[in-house]
Structure formats: structure tokens, C-alpha cells
PDB file of N, CA and C in Angstrom:
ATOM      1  N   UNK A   1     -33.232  24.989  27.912  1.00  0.00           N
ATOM      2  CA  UNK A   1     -32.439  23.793  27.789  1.00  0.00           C
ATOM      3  C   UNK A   1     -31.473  23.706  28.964  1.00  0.00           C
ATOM      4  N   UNK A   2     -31.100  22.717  29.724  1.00  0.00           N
ATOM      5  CA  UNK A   2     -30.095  22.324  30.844  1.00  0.00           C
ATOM      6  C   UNK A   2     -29.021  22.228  29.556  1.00  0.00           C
ATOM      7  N   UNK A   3     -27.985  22.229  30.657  1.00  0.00           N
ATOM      8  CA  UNK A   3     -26.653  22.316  30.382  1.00  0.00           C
ATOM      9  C   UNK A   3     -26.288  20.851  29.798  1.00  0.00           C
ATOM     10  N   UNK A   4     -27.099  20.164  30.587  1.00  0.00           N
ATOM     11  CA  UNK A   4     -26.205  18.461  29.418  1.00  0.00           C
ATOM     12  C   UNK A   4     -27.180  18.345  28.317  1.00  0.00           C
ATOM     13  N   UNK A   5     -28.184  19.293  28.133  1.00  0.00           N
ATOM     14  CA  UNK A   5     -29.018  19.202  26.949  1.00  0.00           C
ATOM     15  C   UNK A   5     -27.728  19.880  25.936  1.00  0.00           C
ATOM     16  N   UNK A   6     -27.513  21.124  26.172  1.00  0.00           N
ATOM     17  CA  UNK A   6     -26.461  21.745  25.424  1.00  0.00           C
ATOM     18  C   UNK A   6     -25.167  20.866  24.683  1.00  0.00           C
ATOM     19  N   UNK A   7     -24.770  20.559  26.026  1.00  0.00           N
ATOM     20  CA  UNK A   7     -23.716  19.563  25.956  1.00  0.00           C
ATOM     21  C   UNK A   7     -23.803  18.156  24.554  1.00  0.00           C
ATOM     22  N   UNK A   8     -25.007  18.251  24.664  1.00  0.00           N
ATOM     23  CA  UNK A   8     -24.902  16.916  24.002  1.00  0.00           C
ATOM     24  C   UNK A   8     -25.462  17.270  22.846  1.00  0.00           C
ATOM     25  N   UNK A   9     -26.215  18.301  22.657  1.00  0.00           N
ATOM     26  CA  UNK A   9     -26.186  18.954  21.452  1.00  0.00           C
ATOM     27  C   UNK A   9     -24.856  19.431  20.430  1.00  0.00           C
ATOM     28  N   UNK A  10     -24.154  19.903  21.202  1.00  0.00           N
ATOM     29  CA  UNK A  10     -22.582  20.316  21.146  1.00  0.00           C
ATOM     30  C   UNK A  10     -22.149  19.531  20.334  1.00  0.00           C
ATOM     31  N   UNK A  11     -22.229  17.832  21.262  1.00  0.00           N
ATOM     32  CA  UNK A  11     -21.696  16.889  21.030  1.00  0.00           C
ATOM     33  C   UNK A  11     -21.874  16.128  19.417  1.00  0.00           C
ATOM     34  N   UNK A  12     -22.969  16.099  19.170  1.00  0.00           N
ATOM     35  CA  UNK A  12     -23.892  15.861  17.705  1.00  0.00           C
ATOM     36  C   UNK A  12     -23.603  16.762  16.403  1.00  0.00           C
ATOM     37  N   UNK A  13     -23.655  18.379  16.896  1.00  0.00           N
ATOM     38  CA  UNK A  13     -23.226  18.885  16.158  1.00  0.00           C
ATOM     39  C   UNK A  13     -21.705  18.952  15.765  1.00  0.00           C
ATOM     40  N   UNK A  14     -20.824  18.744  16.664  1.00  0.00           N
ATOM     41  CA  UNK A  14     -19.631  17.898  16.409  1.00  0.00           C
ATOM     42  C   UNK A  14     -19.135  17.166  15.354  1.00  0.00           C
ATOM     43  N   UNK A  15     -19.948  15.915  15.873  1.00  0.00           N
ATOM     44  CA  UNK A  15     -19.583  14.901  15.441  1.00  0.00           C
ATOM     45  C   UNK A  15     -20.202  14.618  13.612  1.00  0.00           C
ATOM     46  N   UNK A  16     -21.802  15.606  13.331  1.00  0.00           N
ATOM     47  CA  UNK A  16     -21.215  15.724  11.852  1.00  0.00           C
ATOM     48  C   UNK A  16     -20.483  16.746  11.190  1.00  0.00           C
ATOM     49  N   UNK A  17     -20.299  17.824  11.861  1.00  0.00           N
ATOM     50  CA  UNK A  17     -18.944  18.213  10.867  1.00  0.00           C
ATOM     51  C   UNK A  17     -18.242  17.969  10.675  1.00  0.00           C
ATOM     52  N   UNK A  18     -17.717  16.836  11.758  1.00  0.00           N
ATOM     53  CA  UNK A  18     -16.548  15.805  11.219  1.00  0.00           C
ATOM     54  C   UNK A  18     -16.797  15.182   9.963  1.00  0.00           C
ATOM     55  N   UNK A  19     -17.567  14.612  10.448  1.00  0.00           N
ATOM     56  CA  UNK A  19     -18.323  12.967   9.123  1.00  0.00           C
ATOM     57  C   UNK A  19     -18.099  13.749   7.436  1.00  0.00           C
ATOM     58  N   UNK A  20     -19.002  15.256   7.782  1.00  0.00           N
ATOM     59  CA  UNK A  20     -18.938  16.064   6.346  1.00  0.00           C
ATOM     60  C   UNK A  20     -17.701  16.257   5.975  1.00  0.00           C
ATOM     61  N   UNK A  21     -16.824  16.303   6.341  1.00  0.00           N
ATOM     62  CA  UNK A  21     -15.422  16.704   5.573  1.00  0.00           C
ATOM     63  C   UNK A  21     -14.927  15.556   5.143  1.00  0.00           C
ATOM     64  N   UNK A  22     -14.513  15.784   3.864  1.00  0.00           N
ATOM     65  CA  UNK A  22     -14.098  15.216   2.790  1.00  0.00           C
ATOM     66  C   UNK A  22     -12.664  14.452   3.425  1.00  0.00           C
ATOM     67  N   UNK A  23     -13.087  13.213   3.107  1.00  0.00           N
ATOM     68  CA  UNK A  23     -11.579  11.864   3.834  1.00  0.00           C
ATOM     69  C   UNK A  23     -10.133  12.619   2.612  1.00  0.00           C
ATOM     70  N   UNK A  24      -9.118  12.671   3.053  1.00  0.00           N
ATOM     71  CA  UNK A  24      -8.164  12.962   2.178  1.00  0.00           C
ATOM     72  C   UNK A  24      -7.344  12.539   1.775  1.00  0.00           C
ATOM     73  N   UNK A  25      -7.518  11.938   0.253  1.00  0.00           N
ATOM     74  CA  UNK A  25      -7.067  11.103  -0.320  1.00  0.00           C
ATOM     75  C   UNK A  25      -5.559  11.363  -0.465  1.00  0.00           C
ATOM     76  N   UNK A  26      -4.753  10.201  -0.249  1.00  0.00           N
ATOM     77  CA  UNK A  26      -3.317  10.442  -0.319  1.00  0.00           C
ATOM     78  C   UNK A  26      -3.424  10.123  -1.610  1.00  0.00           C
ATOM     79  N   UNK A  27      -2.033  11.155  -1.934  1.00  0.00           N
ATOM     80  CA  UNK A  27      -1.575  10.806  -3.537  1.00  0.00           C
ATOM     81  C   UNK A  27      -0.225  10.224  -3.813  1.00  0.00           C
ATOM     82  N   UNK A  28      -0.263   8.975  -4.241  1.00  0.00           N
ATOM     83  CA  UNK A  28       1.013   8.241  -4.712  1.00  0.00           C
ATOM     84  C   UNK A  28       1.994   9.324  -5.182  1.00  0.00           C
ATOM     85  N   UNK A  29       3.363   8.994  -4.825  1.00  0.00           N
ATOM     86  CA  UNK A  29       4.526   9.649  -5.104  1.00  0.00           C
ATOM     87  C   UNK A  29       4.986   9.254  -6.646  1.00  0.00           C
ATOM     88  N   UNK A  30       4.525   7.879  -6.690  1.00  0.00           N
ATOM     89  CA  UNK A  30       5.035   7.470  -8.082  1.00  0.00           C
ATOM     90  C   UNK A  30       4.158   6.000  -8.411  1.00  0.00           C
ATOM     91  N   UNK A  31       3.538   5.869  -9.809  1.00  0.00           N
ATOM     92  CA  UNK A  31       2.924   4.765 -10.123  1.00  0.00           C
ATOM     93  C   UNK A  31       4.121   4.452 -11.359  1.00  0.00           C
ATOM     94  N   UNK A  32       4.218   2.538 -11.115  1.00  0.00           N
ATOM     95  CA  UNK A  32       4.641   2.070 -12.207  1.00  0.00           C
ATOM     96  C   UNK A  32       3.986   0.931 -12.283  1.00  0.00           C
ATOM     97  N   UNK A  33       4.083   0.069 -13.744  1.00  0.00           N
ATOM     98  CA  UNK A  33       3.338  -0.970 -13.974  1.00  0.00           C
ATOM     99  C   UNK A  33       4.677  -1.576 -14.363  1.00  0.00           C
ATOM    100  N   UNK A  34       5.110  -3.300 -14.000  1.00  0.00           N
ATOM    101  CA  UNK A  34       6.032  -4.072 -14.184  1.00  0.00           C
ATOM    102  C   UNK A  34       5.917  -5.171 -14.652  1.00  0.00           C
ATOM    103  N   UNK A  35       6.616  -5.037 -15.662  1.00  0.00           N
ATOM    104  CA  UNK A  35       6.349  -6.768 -16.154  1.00  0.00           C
ATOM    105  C   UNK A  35       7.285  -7.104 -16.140  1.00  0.00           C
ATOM    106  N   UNK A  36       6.724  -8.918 -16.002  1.00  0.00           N
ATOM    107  CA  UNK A  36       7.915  -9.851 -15.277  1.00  0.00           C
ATOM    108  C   UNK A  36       7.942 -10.946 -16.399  1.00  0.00           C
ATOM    109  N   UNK A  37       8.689 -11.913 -15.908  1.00  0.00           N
ATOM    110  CA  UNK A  37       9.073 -13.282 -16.324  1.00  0.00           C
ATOM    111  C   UNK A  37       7.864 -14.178 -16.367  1.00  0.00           C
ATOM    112  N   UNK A  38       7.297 -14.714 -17.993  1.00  0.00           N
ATOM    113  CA  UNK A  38       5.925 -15.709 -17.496  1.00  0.00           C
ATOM    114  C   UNK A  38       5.015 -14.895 -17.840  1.00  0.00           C
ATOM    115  N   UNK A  39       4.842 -13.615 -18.436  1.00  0.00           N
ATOM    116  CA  UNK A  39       4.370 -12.819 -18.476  1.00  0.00           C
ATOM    117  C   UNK A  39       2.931 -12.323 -17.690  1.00  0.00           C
ATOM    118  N   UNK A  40       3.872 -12.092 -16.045  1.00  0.00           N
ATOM    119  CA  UNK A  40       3.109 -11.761 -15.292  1.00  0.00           C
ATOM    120  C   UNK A  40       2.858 -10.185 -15.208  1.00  0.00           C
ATOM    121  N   UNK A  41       2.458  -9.473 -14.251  1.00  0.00           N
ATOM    122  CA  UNK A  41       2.565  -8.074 -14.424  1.00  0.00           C
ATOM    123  C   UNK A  41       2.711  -7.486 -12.800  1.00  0.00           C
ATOM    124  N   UNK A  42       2.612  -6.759 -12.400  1.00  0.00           N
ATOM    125  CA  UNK A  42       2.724  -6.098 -11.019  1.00  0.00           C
ATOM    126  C   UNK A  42       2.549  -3.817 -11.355  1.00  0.00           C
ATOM    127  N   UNK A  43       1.272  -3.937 -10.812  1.00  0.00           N
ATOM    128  CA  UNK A  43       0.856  -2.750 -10.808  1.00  0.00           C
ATOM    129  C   UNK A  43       0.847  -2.063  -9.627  1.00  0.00           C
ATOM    130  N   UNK A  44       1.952  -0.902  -9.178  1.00  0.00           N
ATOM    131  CA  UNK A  44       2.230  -0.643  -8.054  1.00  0.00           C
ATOM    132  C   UNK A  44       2.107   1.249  -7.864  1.00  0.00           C
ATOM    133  N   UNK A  45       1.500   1.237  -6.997  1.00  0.00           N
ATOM    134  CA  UNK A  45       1.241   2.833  -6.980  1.00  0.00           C
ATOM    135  C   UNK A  45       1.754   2.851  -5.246  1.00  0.00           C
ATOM    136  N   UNK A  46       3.021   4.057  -5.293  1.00  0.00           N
ATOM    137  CA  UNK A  46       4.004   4.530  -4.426  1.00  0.00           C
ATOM    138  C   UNK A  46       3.621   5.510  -3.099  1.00  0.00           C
ATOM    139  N   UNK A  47       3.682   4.968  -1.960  1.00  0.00           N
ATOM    140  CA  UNK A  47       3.570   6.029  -1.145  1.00  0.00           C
ATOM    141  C   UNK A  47       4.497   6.430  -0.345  1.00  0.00           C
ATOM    142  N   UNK A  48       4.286   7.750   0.670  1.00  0.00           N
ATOM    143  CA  UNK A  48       5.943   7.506   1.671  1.00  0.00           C
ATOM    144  C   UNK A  48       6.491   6.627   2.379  1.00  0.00           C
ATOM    145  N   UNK A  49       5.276   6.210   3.010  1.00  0.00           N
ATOM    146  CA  UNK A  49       5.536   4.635   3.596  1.00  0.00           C
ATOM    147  C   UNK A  49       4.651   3.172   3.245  1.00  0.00           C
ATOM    148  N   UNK A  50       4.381   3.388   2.097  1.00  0.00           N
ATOM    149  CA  UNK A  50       3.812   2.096   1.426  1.00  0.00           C
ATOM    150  C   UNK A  50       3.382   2.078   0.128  1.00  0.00           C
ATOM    151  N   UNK A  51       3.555   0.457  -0.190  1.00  0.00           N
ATOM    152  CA  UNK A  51       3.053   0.647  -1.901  1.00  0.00           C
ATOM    153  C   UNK A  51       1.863  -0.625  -1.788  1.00  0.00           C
ATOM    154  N   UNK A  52       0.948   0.209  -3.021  1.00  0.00           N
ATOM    155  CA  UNK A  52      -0.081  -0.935  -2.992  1.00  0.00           C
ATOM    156  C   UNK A  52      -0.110  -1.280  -4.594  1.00  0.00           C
ATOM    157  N   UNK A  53      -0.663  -2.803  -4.073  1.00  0.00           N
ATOM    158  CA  UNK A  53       0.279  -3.754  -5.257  1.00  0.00           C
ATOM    159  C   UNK A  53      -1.319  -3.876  -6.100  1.00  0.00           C
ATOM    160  N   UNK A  54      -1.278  -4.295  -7.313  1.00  0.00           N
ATOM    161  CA  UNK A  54      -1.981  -5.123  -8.370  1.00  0.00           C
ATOM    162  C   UNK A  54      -1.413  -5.792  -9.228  1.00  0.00           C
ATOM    163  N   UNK A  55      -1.738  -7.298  -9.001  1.00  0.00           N
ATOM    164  CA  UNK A  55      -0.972  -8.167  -9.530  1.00  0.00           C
ATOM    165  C   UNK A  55      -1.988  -8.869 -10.580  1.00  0.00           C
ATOM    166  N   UNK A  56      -1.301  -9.214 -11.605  1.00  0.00           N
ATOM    167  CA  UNK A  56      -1.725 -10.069 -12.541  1.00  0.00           C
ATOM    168  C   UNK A  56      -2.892 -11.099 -12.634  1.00  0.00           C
ATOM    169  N   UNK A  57      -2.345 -11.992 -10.948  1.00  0.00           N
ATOM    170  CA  UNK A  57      -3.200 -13.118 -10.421  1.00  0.00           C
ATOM    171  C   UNK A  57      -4.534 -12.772 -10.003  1.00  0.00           C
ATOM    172  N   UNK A  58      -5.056 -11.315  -9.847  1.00  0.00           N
ATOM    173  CA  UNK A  58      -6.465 -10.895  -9.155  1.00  0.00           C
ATOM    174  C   UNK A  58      -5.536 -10.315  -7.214  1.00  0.00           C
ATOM    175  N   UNK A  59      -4.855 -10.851  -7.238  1.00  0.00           N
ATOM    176  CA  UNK A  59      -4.710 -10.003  -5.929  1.00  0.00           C
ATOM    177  C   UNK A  59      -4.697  -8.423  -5.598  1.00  0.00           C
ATOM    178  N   UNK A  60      -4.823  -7.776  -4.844  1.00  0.00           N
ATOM    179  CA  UNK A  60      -4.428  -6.733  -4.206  1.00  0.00           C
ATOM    180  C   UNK A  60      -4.053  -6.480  -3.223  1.00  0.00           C
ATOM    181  N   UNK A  61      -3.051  -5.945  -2.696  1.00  0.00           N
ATOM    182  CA  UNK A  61      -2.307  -5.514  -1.482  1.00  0.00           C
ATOM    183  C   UNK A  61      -2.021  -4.474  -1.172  1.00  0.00           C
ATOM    184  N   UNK A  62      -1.565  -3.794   0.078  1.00  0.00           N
ATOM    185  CA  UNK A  62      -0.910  -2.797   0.919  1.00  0.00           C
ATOM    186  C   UNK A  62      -0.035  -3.453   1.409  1.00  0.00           C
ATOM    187  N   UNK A  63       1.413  -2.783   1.580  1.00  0.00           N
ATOM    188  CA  UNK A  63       1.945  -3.048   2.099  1.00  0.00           C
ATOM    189  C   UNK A  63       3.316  -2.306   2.711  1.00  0.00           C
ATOM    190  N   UNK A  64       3.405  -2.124   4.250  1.00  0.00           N
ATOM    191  CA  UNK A  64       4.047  -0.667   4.904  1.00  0.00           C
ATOM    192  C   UNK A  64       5.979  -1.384   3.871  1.00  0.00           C
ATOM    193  N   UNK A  65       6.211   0.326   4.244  1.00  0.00           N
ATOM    194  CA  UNK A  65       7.928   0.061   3.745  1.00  0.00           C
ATOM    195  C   UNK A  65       8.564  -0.918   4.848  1.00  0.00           C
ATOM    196  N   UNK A  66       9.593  -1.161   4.701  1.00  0.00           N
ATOM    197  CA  UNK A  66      10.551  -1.678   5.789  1.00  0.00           C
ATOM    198  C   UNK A  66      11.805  -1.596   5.667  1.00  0.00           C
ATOM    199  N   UNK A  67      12.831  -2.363   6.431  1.00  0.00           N
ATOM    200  CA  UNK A  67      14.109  -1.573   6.248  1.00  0.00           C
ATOM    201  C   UNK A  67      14.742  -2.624   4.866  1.00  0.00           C
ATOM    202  N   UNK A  68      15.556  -2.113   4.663  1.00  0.00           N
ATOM    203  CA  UNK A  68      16.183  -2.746   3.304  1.00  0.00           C
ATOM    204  C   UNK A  68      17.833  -2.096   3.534  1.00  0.00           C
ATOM    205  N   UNK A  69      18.894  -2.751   2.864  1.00  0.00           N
ATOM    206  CA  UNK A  69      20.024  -2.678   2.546  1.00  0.00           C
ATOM    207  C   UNK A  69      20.492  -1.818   1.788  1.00  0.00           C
ATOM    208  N   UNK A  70      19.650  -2.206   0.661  1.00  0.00           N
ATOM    209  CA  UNK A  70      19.666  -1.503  -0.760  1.00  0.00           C
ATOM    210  C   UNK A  70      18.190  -1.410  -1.731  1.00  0.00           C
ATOM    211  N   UNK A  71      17.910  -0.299  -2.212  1.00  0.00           N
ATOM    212  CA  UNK A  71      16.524  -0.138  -2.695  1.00  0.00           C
ATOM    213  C   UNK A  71      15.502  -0.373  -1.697  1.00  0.00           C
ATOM    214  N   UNK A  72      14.277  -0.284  -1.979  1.00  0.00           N
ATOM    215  CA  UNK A  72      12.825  -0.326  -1.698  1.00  0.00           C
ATOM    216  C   UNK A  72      12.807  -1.670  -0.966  1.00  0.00           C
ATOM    217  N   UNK A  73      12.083  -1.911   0.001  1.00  0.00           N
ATOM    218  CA  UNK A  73      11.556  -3.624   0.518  1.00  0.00           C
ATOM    219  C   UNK A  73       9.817  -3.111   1.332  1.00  0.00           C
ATOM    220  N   UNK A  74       9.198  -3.753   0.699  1.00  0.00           N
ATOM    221  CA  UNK A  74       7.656  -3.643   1.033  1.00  0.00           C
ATOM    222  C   UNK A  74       7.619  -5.500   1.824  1.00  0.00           C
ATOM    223  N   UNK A  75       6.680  -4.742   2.760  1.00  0.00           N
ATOM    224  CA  UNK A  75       6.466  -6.304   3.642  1.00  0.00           C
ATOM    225  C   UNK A  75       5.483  -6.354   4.626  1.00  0.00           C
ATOM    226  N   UNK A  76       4.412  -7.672   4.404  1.00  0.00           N
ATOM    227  CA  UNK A  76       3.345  -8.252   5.209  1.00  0.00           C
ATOM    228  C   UNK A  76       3.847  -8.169   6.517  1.00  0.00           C
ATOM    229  N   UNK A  77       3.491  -8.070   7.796  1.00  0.00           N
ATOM    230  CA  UNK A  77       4.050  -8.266   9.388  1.00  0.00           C
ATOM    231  C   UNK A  77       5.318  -9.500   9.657  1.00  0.00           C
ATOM    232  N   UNK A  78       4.304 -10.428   8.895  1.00  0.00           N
ATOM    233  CA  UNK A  78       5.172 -12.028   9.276  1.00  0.00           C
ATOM    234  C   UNK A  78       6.220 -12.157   7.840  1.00  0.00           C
ATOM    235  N   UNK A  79       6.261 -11.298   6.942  1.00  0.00           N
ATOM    236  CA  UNK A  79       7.520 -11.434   6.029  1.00  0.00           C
ATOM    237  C   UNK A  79       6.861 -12.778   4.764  1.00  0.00           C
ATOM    238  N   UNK A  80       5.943 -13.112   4.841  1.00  0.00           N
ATOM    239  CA  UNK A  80       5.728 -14.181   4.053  1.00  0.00           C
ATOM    240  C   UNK A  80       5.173 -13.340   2.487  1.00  0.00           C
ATOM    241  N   UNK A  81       5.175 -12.578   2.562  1.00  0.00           N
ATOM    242  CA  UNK A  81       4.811 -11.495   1.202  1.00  0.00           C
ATOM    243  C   UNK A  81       6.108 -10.571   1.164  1.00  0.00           C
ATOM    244  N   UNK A  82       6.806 -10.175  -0.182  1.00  0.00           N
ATOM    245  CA  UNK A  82       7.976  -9.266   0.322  1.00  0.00           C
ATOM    246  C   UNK A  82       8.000  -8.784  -1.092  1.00  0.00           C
ATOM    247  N   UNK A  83       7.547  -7.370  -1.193  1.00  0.00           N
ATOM    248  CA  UNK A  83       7.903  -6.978  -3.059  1.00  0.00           C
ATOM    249  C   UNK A  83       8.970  -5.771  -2.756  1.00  0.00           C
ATOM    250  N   UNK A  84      10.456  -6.530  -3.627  1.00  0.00           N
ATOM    251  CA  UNK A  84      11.652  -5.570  -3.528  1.00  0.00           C
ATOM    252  C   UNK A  84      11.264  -5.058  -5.075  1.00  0.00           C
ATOM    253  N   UNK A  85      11.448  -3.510  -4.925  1.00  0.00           N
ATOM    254  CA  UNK A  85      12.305  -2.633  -5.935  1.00  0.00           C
ATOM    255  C   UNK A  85      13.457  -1.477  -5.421  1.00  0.00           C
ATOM    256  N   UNK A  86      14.503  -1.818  -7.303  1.00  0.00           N
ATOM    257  CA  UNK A  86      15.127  -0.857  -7.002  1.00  0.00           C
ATOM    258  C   UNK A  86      15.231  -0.282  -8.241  1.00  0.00           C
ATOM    259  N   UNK A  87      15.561   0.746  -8.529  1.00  0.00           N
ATOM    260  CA  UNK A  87      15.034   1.955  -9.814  1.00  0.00           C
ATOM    261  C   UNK A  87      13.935   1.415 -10.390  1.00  0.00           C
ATOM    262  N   UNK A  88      14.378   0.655 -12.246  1.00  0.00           N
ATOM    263  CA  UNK A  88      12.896  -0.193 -12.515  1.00  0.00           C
ATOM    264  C   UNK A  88      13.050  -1.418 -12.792  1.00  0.00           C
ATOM    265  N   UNK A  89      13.839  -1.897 -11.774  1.00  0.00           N
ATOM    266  CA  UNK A  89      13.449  -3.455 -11.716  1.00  0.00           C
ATOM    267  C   UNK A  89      12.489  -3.758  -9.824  1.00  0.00           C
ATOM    268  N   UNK A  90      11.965  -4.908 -10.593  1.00  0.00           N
ATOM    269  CA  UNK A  90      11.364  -5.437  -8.997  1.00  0.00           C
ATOM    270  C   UNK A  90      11.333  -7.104  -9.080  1.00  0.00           C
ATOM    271  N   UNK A  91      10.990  -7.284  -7.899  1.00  0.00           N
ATOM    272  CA  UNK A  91      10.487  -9.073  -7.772  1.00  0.00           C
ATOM    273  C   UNK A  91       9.453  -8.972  -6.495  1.00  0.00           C
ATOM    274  N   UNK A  92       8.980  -9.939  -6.098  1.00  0.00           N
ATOM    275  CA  UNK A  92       8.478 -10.676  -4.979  1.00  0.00           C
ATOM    276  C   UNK A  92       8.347 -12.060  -4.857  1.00  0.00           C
ATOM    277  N   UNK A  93       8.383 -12.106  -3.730  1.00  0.00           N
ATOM    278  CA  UNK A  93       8.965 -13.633  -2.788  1.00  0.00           C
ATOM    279  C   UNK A  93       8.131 -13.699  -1.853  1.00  0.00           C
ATOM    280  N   UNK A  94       7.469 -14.922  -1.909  1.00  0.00           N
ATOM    281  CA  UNK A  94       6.086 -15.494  -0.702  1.00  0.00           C
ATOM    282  C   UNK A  94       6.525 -16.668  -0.230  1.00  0.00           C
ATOM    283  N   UNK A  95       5.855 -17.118   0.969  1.00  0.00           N
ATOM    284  CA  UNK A  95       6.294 -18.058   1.752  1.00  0.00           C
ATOM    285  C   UNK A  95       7.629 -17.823   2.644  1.00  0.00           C
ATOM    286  N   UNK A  96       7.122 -18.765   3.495  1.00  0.00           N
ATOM    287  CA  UNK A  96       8.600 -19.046   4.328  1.00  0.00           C
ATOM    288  C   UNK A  96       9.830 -19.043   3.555  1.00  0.00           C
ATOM    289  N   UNK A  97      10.575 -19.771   2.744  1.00  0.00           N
ATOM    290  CA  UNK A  97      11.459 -20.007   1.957  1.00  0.00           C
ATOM    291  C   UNK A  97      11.318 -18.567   1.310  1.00  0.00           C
ATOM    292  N   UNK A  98      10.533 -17.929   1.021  1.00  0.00           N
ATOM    293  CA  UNK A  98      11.313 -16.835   0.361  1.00  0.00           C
ATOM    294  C   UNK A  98      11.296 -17.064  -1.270  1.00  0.00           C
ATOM    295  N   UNK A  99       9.907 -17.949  -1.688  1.00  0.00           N
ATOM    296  CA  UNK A  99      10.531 -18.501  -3.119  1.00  0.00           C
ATOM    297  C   UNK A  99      10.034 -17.631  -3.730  1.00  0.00           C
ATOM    298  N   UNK A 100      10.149 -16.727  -4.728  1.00  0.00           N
ATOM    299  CA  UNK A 100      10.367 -15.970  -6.230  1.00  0.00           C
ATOM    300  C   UNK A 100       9.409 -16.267  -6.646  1.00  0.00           C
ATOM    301  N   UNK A 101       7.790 -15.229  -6.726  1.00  0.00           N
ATOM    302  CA  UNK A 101       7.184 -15.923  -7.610  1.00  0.00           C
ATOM    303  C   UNK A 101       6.343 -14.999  -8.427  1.00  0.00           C
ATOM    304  N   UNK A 102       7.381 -13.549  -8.354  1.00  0.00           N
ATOM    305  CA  UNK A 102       7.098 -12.654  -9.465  1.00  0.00           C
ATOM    306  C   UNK A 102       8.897 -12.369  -9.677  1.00  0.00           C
ATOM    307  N   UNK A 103       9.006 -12.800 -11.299  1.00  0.00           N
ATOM    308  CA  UNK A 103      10.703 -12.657 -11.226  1.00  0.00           C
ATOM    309  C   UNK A 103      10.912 -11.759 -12.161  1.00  0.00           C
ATOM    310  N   UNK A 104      12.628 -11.283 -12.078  1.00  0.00           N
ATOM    311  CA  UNK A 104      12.964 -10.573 -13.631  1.00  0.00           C
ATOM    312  C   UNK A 104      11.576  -9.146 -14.401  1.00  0.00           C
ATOM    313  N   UNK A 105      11.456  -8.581 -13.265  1.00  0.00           N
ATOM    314  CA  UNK A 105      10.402  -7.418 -13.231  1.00  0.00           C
ATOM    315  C   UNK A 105      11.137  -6.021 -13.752  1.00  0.00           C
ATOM    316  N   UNK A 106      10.400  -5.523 -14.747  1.00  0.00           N
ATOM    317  CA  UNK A 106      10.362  -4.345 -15.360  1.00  0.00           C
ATOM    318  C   UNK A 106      10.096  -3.286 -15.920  1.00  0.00           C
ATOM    319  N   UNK A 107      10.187  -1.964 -15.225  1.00  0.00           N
ATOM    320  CA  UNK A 107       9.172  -1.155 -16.016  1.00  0.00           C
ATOM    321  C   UNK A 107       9.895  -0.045 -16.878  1.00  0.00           C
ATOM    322  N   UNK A 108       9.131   0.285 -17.867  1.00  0.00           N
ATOM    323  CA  UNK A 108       9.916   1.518 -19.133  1.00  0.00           C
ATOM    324  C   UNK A 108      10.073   3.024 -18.535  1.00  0.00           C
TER     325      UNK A 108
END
């Protein structure tokens, strides 16, 4: 065998022992389920830097942390998605305006 035969053998054998190892699943820091006002719901499982949402309506989301004042603030790039918690209350606010359209959120 030449040397870029090797090489690229190398290369193959590489590249599936990568593929074979097992992807590693992150594990939420904290899951809560919230119910709101209207009796909507918001199902949120916690990470270090993000929570991913299940909402009532059929949606699902990710979404990275960001900075906040006070408590938790999860947020889309452009801010038009925004789910605040703090201990066990939460909300979220869509659109430009910022309007409320998971309110008065709570979990036991």
C-alpha cells in the first residue's frame, strides 16, 4: 500500500469511530410543567444555557438564556418570543409589542 493509500485509510477508519460513539445527551437541570391563565399550559425542561418549551398550542421551542434583571429570560435572536421565569411563576410575550400570551403561569 502507498502512503496516501494508508492515509486515507486512516482517514475512514477515523471517521467511523467517531459516527459509533454514542451523541451525549444533555440532561435538564430542572423540568417543570406550568399552568397558566385560559387554561393554557407550558412544559419546560431546564438547561445551563437554555430551556426548551412545550406549549399547549402544539408548539415546540429552544431557546438560549439571556440577560435578565431579575429571574430567568429565555429568548428567540430578534426578541419576538420571550419566556420569563422566576421561582414558579412564568409568562411569555410574542411579537413586537411584547403582548402576553401565556399569562399568570404556575407550577406546584
Amino acid at each position: 500500500m502507498t502512503n496516501r493509500s494508508h492515509l486515507a485509510r486512516a482517514a475512514v477508519l477515523a471517521i467511523a469511530v467517531l459516527c459509533a460513539q454514542p451523541a451525549l445527551a444533555a440532561t435538564p437541570t430542572a423540568v417543570a410543567t406550568f399552568t397558566c391563565k385560559g387554561g393554557k399550559t407550558i412544559g419546560a425542561s431546564f438547561y445551563a444555557d437554555k430551556v426548551e418549551l412545550k406549549l399547549s398550542d402544539g408548539r415546540s421551542l429552544s431557546l438560549p438564556q439571556v440577560m435578565s434583571g431579575s429571574g430567568a429570560r429565555y429568548a428567540n435572536k430578534d426578541e419576538s418570543f420571550v419566556f420569563w421565569n422566576k421561582g414558579n411563576t412564568a409568562f411569555i410575550t410574542e411579537g413586537a409589542a411584547g403582548e402576553e400570551t401565556y399569562s399568570d403561569c404556575v407550577t406546584k
